[in-house]
C-alpha atoms as a PDB file:
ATOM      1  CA  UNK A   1      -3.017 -14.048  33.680  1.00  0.00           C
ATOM      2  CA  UNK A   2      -3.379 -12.879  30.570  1.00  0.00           C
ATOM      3  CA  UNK A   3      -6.047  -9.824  29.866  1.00  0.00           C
ATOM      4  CA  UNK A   4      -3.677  -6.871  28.834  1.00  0.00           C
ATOM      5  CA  UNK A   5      -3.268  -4.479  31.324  1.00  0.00           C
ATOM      6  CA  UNK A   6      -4.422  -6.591  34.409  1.00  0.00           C
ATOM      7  CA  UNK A   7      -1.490  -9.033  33.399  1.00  0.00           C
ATOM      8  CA  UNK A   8       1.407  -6.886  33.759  1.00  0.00           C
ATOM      9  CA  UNK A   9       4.121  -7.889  36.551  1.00  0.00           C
ATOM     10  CA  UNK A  10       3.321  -4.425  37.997  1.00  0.00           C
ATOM     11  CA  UNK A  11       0.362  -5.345  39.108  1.00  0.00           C
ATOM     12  CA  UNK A  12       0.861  -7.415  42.544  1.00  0.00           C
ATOM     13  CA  UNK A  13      -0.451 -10.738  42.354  1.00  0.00           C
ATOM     14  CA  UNK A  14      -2.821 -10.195  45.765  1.00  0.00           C
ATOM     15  CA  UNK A  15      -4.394  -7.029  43.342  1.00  0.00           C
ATOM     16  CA  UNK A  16      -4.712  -9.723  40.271  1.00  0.00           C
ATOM     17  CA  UNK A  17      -6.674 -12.164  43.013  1.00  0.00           C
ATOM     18  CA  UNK A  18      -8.693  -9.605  44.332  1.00  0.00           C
ATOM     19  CA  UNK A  19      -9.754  -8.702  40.699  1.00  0.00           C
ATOM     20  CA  UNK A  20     -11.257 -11.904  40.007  1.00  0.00           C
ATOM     21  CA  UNK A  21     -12.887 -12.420  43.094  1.00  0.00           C
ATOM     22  CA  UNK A  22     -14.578  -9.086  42.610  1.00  0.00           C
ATOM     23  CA  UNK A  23     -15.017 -10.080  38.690  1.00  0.00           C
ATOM     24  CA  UNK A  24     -16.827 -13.327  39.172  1.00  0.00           C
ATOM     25  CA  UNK A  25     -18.679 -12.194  42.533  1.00  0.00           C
ATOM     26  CA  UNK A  26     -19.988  -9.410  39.903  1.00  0.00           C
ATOM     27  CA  UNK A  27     -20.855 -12.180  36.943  1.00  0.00           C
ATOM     28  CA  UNK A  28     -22.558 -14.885  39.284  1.00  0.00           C
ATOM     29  CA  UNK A  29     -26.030 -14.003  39.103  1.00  0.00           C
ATOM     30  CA  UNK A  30     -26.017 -13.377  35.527  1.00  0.00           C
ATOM     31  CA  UNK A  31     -24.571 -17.026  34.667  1.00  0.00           C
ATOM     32  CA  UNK A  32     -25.892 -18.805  37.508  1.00  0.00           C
ATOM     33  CA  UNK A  33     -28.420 -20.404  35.455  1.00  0.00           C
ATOM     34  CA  UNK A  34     -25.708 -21.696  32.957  1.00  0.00           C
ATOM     35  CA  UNK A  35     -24.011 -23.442  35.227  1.00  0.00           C
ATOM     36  CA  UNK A  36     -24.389 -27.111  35.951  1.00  0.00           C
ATOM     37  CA  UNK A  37     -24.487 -29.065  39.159  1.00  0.00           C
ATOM     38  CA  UNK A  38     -21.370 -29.298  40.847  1.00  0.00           C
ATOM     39  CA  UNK A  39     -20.775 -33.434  40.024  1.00  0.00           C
ATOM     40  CA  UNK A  40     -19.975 -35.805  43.287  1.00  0.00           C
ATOM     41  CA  UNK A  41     -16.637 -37.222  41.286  1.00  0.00           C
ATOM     42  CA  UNK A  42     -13.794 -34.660  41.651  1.00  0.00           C
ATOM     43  CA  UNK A  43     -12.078 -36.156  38.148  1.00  0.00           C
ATOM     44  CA  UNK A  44     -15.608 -34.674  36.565  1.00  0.00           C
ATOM     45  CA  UNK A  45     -15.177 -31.441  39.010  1.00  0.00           C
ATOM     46  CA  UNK A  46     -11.755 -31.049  37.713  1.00  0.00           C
ATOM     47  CA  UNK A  47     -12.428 -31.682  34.034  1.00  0.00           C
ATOM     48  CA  UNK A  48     -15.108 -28.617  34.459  1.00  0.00           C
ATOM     49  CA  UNK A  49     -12.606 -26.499  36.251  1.00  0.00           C
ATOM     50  CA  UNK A  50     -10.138 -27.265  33.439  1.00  0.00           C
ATOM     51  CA  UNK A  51     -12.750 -26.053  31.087  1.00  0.00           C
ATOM     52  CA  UNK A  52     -13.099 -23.024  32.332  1.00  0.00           C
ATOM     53  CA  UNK A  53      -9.377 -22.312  32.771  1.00  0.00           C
ATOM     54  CA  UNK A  54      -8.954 -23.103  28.969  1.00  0.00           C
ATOM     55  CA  UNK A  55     -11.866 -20.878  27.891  1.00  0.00           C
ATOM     56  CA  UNK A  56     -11.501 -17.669  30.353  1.00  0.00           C
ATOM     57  CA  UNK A  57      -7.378 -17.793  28.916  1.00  0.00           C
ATOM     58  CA  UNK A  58      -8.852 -17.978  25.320  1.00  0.00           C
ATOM     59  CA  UNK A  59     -10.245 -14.928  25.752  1.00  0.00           C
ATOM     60  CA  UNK A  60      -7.217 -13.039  27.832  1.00  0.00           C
ATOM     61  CA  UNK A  61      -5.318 -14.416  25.173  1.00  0.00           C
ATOM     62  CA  UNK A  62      -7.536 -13.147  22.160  1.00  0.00           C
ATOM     63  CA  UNK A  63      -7.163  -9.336  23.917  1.00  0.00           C
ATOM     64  CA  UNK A  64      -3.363  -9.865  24.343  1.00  0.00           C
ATOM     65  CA  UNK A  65      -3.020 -11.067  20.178  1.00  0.00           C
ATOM     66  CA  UNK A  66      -4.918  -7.762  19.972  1.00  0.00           C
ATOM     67  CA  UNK A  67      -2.535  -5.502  21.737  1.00  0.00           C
ATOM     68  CA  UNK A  68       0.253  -7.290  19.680  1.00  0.00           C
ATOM     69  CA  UNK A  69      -0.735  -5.540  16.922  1.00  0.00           C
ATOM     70  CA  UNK A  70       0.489  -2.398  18.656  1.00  0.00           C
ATOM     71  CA  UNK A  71       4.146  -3.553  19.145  1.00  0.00           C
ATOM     72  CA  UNK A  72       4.174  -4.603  15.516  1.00  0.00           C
ATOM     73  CA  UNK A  73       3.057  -1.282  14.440  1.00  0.00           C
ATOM     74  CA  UNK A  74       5.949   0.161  17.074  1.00  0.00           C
ATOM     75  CA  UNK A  75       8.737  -2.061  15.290  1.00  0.00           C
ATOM     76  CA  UNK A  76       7.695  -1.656  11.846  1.00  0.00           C
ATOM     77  CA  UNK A  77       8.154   2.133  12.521  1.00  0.00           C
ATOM     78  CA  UNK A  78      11.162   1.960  14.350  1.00  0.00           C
ATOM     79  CA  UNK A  79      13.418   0.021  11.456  1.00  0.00           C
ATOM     80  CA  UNK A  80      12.071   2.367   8.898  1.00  0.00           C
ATOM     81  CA  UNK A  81      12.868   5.259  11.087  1.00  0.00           C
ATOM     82  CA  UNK A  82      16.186   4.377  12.266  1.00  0.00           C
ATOM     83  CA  UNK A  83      14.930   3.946  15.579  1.00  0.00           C
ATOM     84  CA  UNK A  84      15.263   0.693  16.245  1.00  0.00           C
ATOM     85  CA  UNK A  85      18.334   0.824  18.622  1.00  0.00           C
ATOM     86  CA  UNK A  86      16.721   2.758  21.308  1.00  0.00           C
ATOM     87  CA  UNK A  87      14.843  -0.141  23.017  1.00  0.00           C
ATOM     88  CA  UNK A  88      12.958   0.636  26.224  1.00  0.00           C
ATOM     89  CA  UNK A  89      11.095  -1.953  28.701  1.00  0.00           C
ATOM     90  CA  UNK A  90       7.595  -2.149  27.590  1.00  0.00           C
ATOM     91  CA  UNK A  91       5.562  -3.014  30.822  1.00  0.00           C
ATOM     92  CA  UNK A  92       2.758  -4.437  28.923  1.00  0.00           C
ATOM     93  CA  UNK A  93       4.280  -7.144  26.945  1.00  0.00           C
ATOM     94  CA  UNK A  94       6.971  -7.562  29.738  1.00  0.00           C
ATOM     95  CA  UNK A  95       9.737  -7.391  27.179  1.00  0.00           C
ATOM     96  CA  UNK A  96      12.819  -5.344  25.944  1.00  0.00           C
ATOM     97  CA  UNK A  97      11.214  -3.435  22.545  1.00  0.00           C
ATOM     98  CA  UNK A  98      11.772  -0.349  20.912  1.00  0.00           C
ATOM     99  CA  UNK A  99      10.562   3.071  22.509  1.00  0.00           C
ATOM    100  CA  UNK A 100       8.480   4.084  19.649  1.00  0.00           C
ATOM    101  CA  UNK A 101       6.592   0.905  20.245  1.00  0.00           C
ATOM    102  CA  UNK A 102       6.415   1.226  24.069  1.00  0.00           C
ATOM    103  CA  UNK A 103       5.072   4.963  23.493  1.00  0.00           C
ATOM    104  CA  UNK A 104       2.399   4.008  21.188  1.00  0.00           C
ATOM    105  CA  UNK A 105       1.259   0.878  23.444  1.00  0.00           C
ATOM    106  CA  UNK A 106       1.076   3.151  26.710  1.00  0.00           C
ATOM    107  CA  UNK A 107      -0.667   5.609  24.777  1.00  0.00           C
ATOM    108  CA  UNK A 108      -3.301   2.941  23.319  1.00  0.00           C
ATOM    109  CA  UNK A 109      -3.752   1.178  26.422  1.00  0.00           C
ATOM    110  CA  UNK A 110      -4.151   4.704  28.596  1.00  0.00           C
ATOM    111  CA  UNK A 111      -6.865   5.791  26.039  1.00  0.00           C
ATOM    112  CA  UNK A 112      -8.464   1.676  25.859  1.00  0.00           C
ATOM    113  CA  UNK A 113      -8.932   2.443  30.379  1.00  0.00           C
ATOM    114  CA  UNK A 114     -10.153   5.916  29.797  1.00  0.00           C
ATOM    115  CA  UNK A 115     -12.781   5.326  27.439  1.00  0.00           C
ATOM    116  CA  UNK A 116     -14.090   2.128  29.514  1.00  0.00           C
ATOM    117  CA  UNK A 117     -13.174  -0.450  26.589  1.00  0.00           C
ATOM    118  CA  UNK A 118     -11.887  -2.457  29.057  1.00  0.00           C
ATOM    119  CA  UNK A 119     -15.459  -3.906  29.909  1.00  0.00           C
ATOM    120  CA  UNK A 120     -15.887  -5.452  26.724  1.00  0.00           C
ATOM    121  CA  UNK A 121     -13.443  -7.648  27.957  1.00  0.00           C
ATOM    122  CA  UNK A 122     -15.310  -8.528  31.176  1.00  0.00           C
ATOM    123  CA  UNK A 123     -18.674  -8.870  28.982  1.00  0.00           C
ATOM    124  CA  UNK A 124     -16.702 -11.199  26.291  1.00  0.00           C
ATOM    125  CA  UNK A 125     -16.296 -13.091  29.622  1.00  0.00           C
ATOM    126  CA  UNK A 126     -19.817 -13.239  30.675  1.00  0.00           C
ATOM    127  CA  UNK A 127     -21.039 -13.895  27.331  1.00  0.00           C
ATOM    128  CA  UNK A 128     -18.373 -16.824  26.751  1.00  0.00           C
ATOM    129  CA  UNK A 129     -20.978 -19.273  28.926  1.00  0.00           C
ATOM    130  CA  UNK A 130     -23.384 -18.743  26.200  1.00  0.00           C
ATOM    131  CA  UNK A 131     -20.965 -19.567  24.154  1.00  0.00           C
ATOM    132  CA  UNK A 132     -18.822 -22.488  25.499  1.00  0.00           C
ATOM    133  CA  UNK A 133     -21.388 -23.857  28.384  1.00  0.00           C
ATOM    134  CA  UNK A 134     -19.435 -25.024  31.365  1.00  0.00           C
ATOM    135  CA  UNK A 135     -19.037 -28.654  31.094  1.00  0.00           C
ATOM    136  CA  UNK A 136     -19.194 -29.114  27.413  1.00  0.00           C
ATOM    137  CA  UNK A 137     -16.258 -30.728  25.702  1.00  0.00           C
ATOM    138  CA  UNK A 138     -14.204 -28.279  24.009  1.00  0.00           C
ATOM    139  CA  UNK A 139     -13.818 -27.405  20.098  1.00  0.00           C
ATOM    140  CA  UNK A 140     -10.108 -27.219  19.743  1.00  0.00           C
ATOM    141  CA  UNK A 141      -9.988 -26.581  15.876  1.00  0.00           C
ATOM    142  CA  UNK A 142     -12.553 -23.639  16.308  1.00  0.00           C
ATOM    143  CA  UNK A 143     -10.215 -22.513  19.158  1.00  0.00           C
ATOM    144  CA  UNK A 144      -7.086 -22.662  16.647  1.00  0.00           C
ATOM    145  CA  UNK A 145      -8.967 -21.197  13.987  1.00  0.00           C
ATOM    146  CA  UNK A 146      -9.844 -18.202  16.381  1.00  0.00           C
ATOM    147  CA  UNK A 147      -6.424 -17.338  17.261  1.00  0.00           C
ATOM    148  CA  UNK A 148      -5.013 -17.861  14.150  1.00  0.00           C
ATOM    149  CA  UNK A 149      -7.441 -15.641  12.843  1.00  0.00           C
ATOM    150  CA  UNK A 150      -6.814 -13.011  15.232  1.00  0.00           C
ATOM    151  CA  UNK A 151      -3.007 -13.587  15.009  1.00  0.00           C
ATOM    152  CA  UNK A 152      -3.323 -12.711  11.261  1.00  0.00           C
ATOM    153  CA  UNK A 153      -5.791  -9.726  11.630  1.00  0.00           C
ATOM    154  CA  UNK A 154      -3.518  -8.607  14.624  1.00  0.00           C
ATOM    155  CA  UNK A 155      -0.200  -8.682  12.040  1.00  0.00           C
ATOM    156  CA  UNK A 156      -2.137  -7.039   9.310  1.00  0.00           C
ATOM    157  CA  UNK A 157      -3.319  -4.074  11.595  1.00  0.00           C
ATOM    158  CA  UNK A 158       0.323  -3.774  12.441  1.00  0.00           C
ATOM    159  CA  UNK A 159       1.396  -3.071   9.639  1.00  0.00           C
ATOM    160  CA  UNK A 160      -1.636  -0.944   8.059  1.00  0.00           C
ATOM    161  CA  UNK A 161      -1.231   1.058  11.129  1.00  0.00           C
ATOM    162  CA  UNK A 162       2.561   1.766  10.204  1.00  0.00           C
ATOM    163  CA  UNK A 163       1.936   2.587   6.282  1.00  0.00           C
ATOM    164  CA  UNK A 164       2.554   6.102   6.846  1.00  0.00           C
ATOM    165  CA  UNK A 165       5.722   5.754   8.040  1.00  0.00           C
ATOM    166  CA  UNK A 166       6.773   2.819   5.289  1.00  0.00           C
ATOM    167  CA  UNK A 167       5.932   5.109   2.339  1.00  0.00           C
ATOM    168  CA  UNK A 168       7.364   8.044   3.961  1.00  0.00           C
ATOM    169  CA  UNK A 169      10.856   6.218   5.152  1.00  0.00           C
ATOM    170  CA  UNK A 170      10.653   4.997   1.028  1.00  0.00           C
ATOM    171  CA  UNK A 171      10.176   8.447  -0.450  1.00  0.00           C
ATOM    172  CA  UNK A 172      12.944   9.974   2.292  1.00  0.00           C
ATOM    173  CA  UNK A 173      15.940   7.096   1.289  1.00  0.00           C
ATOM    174  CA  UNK A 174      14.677   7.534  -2.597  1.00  0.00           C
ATOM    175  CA  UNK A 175      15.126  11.064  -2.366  1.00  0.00           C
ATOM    176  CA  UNK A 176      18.226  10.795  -0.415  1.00  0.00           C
ATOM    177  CA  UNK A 177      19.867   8.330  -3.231  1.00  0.00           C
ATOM    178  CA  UNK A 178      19.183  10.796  -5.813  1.00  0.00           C
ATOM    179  CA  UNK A 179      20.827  13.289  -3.716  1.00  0.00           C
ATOM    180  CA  UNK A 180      23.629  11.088  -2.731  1.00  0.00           C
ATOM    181  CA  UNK A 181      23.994  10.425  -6.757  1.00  0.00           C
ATOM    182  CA  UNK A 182      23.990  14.218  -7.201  1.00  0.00           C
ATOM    183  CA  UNK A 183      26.400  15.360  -4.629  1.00  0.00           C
ATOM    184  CA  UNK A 184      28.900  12.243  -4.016  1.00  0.00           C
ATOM    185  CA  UNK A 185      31.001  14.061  -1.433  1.00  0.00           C
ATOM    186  CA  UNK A 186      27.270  14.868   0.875  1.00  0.00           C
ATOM    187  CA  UNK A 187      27.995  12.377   3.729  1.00  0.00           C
ATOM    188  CA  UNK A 188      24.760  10.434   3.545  1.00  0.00           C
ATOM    189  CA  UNK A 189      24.702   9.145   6.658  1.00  0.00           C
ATOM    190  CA  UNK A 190      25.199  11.723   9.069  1.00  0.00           C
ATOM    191  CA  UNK A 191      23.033  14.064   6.981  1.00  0.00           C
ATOM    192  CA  UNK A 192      20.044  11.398   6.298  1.00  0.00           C
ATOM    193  CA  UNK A 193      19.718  10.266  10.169  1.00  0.00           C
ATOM    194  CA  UNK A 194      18.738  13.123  11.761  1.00  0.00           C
ATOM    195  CA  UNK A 195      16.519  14.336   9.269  1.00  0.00           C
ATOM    196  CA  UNK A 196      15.265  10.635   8.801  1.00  0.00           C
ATOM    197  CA  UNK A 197      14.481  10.320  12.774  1.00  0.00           C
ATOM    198  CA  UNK A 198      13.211  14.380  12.425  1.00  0.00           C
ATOM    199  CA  UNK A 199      10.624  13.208   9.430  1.00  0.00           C
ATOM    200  CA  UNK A 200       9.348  10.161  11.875  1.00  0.00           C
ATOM    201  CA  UNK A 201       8.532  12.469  14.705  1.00  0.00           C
ATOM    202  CA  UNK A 202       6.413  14.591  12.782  1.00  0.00           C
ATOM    203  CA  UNK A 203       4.858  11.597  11.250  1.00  0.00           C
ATOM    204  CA  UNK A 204       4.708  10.611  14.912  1.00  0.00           C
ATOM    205  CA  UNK A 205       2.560  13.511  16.405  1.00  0.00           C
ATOM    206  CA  UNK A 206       0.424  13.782  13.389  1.00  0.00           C
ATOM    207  CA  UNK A 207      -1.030   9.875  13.359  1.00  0.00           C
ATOM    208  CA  UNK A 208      -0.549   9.121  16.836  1.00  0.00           C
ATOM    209  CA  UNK A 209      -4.186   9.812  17.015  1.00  0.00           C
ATOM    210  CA  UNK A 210      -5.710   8.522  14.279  1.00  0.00           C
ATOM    211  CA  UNK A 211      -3.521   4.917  15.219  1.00  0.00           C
ATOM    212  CA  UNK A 212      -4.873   5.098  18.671  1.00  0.00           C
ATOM    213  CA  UNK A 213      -8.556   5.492  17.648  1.00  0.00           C
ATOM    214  CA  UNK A 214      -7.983   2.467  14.767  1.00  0.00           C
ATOM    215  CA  UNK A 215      -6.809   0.321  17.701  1.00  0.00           C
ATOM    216  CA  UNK A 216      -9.519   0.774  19.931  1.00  0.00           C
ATOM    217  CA  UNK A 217     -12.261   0.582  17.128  1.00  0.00           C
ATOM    218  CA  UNK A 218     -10.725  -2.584  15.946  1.00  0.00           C
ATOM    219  CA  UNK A 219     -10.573  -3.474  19.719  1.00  0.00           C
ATOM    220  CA  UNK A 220     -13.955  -2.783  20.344  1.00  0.00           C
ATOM    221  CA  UNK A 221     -15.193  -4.849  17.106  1.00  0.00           C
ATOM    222  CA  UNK A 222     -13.001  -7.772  18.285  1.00  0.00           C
ATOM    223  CA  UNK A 223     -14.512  -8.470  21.360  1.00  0.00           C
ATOM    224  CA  UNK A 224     -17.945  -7.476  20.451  1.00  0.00           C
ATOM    225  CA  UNK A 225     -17.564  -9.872  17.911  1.00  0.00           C
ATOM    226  CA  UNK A 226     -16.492 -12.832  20.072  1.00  0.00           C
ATOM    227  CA  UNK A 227     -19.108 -11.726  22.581  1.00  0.00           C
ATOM    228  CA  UNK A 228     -21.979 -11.979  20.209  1.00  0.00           C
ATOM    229  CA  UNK A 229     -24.474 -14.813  21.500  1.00  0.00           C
END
């Protein structure tokens, strides 16, 4: 339901269903130990299904905050690019946002399949018995202190990913007053725009890479992270 990627409305629900079948045929025996005796009261069954629910969409959750930090980055560098009014549908987040942002989350999550990251989130999975065990109460102020913290960390990637484009959208509308002050018959606008949208492609192709391979290291320390035992 919520693990990016596997989550999108593009994938058919009978694919998503097949998925964790195959997932938690492929977990069993490693957890198998962890898990207690099925209990002869179905409230107590249901109170450990409920359990699991809650922690397993902790986790997709955690993954999805994650990703977030990619459309932030895609918005941030869309207002200061004069972008922001060529909005696309983003089939990851399954919302209307800008096209730099869709690019740049298409990109990330192409690169996150290719180089196999995605089975850090199927090992944060298997290592979450070790670290909620099935039937144990859960700790609801760790759990808001977890995604808070990621929600934070997610934001502040965001916009450290997008600083290139902040200081150069500052130094391009500084320089463009001074001209404006220079030459008061220049029309500003339809001069600065293209030149403006020109300046945020090249930033574009030039740190496209290095934002991708940020991501997926701070991806990667993320989940290893919350995997730990």
């Amino acid at each position: 339901m919520f693990l990016p990627g596997f989550s999108s409305q593009n994938v058919s629900m009978n694919v998503r269903a097949l998925l964790s079948m195959a997932i938690a045929l492929v977990i069993m025996p490693s957890v198998a130990h962890l898990i207690p005796p099925i209990p002869t009261s179905p409230f107590a069954l249901g109170l450990i299904l409920m359990g699991e629910i809650l922690y397993g969409s902790i986790i997709g959750l955690l993954a999805k905050i994650i990703v977030g930090a990619l459309q932030t980055a895609g918005t941030v560098i869309s207002f200061s690019s004069a972008m922001a009014n060529a909005m696309a549908t983003d089939p990851i987040s399954q919302q209307q946002s800008a096209v730099v942002g869709t690019f740049i989350t298409i990109t990330a999550m192409t690169a996150l399949f290719v180089t196999n990251m995605h089975h850090l989130m199927i090992s944060a999975v298997v290592e979450s018995y070790t670290l909620f065990l099935p039937g144990s109460a859960p700790n609801t102020g760790d759990m808001a202190a977890l995604i808070v913290g990621h929600v934070a960390g997610a934001f502040k990637l965001g916009v450290s990913l997008s600083a290139p484009f902040i200081i150069i959208s500052f130094a391009f509308n500084l320089a463009l007053g001074l001209v404006s002050k220079l030459m008061p018959q220049l029309q500003v606008y339809f001069v600065g725009m293209p030149l403006g949208i020109m300046f945020a492609f090249g930033a574009l192709l030039i740190c496209i890479g290095a934002i991708v391979m940020i991501f997926i290291g701070y991806f990667e320390n993320s989940l290893e992270a919350f995997s730990a035992p």
